[in-house]
C-alpha atoms as a PDB file:
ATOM      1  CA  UNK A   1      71.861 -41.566  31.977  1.00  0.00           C
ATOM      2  CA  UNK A   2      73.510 -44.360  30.402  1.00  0.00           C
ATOM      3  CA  UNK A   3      71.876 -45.997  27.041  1.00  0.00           C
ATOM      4  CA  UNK A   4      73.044 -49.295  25.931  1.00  0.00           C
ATOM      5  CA  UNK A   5      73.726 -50.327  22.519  1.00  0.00           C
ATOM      6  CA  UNK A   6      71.974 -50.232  19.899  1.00  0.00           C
ATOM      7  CA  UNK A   7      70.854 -46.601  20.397  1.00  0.00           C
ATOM      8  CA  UNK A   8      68.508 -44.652  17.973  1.00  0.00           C
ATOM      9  CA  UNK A   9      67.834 -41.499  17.164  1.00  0.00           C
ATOM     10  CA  UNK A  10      64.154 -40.010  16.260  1.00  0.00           C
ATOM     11  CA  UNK A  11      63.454 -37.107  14.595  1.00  0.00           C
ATOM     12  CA  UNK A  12      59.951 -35.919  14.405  1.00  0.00           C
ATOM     13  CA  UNK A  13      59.523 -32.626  11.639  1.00  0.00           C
ATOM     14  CA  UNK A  14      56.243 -30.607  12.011  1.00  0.00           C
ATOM     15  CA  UNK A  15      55.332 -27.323  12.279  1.00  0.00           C
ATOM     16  CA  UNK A  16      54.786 -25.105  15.232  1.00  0.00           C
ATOM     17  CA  UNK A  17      51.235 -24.631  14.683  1.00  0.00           C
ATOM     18  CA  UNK A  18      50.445 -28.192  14.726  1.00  0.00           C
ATOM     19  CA  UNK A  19      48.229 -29.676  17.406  1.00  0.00           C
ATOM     20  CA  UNK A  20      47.311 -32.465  19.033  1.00  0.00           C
ATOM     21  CA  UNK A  21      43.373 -32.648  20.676  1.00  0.00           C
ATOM     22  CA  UNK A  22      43.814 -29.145  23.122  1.00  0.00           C
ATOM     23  CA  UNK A  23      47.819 -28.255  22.860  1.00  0.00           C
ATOM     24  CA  UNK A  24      50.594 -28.027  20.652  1.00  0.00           C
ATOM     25  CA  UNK A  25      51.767 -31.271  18.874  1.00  0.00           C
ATOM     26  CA  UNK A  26      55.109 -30.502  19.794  1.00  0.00           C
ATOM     27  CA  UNK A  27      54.019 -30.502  23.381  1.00  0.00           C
ATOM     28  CA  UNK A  28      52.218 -33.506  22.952  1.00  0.00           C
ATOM     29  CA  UNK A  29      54.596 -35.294  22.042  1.00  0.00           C
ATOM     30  CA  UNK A  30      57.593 -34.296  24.281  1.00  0.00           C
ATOM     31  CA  UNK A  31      54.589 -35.589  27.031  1.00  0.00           C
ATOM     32  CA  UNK A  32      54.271 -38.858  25.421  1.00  0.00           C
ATOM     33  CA  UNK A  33      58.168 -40.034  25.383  1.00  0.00           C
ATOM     34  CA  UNK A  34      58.606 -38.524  28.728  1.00  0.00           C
ATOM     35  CA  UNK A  35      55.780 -41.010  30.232  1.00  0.00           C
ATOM     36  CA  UNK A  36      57.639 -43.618  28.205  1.00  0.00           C
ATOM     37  CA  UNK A  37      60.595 -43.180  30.209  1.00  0.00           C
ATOM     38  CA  UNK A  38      62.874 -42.016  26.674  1.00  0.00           C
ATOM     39  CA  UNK A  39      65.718 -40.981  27.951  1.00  0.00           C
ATOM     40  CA  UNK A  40      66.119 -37.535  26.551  1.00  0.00           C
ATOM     41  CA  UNK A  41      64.358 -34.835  24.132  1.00  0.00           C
ATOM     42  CA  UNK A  42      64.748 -31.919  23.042  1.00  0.00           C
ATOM     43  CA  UNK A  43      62.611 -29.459  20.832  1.00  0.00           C
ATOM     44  CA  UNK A  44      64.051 -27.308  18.084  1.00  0.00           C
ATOM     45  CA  UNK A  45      62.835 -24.471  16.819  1.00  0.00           C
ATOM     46  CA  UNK A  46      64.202 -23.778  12.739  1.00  0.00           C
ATOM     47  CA  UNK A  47      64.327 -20.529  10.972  1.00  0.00           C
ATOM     48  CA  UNK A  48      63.181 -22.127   7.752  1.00  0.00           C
ATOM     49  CA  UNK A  49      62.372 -25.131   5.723  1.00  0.00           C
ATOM     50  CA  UNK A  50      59.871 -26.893   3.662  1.00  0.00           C
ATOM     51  CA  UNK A  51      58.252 -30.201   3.279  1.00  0.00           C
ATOM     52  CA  UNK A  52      56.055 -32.239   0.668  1.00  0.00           C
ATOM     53  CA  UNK A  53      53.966 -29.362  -0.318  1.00  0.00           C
ATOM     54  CA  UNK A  54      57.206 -27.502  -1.187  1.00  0.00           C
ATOM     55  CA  UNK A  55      55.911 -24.674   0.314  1.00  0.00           C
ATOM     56  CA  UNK A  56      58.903 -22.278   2.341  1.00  0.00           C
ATOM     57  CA  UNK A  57      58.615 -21.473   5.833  1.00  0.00           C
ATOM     58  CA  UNK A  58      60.532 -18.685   7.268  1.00  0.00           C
ATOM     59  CA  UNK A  59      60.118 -16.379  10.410  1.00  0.00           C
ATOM     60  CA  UNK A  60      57.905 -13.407   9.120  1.00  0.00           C
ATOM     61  CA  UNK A  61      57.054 -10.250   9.999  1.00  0.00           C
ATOM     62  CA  UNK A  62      58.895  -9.461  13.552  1.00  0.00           C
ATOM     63  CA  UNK A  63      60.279 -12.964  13.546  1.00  0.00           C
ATOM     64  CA  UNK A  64      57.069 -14.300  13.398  1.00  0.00           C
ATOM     65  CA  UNK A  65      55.281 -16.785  11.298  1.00  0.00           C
ATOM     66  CA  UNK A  66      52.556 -19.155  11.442  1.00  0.00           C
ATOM     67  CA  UNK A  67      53.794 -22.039  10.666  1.00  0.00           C
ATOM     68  CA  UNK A  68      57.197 -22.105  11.753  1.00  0.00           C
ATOM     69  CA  UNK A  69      59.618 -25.529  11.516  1.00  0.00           C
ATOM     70  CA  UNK A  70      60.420 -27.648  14.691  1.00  0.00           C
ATOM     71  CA  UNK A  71      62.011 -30.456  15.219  1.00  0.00           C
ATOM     72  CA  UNK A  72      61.865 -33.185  18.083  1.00  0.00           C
ATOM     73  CA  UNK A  73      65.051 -35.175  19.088  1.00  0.00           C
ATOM     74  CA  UNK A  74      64.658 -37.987  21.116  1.00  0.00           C
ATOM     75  CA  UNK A  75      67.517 -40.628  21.940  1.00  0.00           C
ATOM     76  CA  UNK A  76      67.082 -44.066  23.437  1.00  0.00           C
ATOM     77  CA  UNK A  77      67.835 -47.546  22.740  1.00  0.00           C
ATOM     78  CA  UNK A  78      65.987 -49.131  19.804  1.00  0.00           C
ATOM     79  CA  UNK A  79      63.714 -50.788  21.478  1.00  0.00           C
ATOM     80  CA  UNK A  80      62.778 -48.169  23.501  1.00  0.00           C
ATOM     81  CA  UNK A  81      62.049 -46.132  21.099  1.00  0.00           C
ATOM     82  CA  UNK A  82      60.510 -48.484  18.533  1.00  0.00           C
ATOM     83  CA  UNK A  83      58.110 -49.192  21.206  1.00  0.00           C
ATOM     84  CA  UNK A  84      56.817 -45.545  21.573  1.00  0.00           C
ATOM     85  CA  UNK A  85      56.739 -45.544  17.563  1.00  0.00           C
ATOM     86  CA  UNK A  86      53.004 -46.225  17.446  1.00  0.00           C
ATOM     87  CA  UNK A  87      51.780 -43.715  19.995  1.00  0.00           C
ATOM     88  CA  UNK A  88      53.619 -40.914  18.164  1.00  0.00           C
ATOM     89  CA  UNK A  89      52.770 -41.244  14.488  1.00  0.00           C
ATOM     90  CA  UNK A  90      49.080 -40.854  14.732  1.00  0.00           C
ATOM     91  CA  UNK A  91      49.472 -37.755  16.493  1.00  0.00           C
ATOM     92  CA  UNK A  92      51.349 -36.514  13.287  1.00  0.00           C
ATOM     93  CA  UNK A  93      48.748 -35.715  10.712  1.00  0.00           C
ATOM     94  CA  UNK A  94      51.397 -33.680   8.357  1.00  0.00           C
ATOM     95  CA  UNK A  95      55.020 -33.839   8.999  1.00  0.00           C
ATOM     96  CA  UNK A  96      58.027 -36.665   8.291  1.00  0.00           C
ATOM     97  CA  UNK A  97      59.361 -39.052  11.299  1.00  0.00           C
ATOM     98  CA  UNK A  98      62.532 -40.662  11.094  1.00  0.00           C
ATOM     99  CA  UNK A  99      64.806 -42.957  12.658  1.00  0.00           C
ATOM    100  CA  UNK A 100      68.481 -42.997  12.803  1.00  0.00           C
ATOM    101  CA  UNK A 101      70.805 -45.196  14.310  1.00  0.00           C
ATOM    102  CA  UNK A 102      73.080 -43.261  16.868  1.00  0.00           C
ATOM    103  CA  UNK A 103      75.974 -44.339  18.914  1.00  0.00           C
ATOM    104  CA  UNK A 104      76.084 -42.042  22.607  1.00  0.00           C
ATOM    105  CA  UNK A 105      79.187 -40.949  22.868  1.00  0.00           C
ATOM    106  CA  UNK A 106      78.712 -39.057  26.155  1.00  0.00           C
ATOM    107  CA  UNK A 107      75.880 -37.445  28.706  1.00  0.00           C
ATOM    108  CA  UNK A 108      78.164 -35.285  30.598  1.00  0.00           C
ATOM    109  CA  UNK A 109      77.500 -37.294  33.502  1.00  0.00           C
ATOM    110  CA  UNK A 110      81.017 -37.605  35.363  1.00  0.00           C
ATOM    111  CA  UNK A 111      79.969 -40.277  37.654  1.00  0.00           C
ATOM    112  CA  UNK A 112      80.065 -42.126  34.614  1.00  0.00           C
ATOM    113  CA  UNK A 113      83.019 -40.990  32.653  1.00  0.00           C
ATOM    114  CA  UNK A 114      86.436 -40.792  33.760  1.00  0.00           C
ATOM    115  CA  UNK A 115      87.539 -37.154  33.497  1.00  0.00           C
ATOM    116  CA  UNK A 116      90.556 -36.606  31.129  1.00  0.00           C
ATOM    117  CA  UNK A 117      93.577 -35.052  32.702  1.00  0.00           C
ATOM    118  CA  UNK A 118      94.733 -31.417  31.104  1.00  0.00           C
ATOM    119  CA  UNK A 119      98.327 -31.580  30.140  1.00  0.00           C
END
């Protein structure tokens, strides 16, 4: 995977128990910049955090609570991303989206990257 410049980063904050028609937002999502070819997300669960309303959210009982933070990360270049921009923030009815600029260092792909010798 090799992004060229200028790359961005999106962040997408919402809340485990949001959804999106019949599944989980989170889900939802993570299926719409896939079939927009973005080249890489990941989903992040949080242990707590709080938005707008100002109201905490924590893991309960057992580690368990209802509406539990998570994060989306996707990274691609700006235009990429900027282009899936209106299919995602409809879907998100409560929740903050942001983008970032971002400069890829690395992918860990070695076809692409020159291993460094060990002294």
């Amino acid at each position: 995977m090799r992004i060229p410049p200028p790359q961005k980063v999106l962040l997408v904050f919402i809340d485990l128990t949001d959804t999106w028609k019949d599944r989980k937002l989170f889900e939802a999502i993570v299926a719409v910049l896939e079939r927009n070819h973005i080249e890489g997300a990941t989903v992040m669960s949080g242990i707590m955090g709080y938005g707008v309303h100002r109201q905490i959210h924590r893991k309960g009982l057992f580690g368990i609570s209802d509406e539990k933070p998570v994060t989306i990360v996707a990274v691609d270049t700006e235009e990429k991303i900027r282009a899936v921009l209106p299919k995602i923030v409809p879907m998100v009815k409560e929740g903050l989206i942001m983008l970032q600029d971002a400069e890829v260092i690395s992918t860990g792909l070695r076809d692409h990257v020159e291993k460094p010798s060990i002294l």
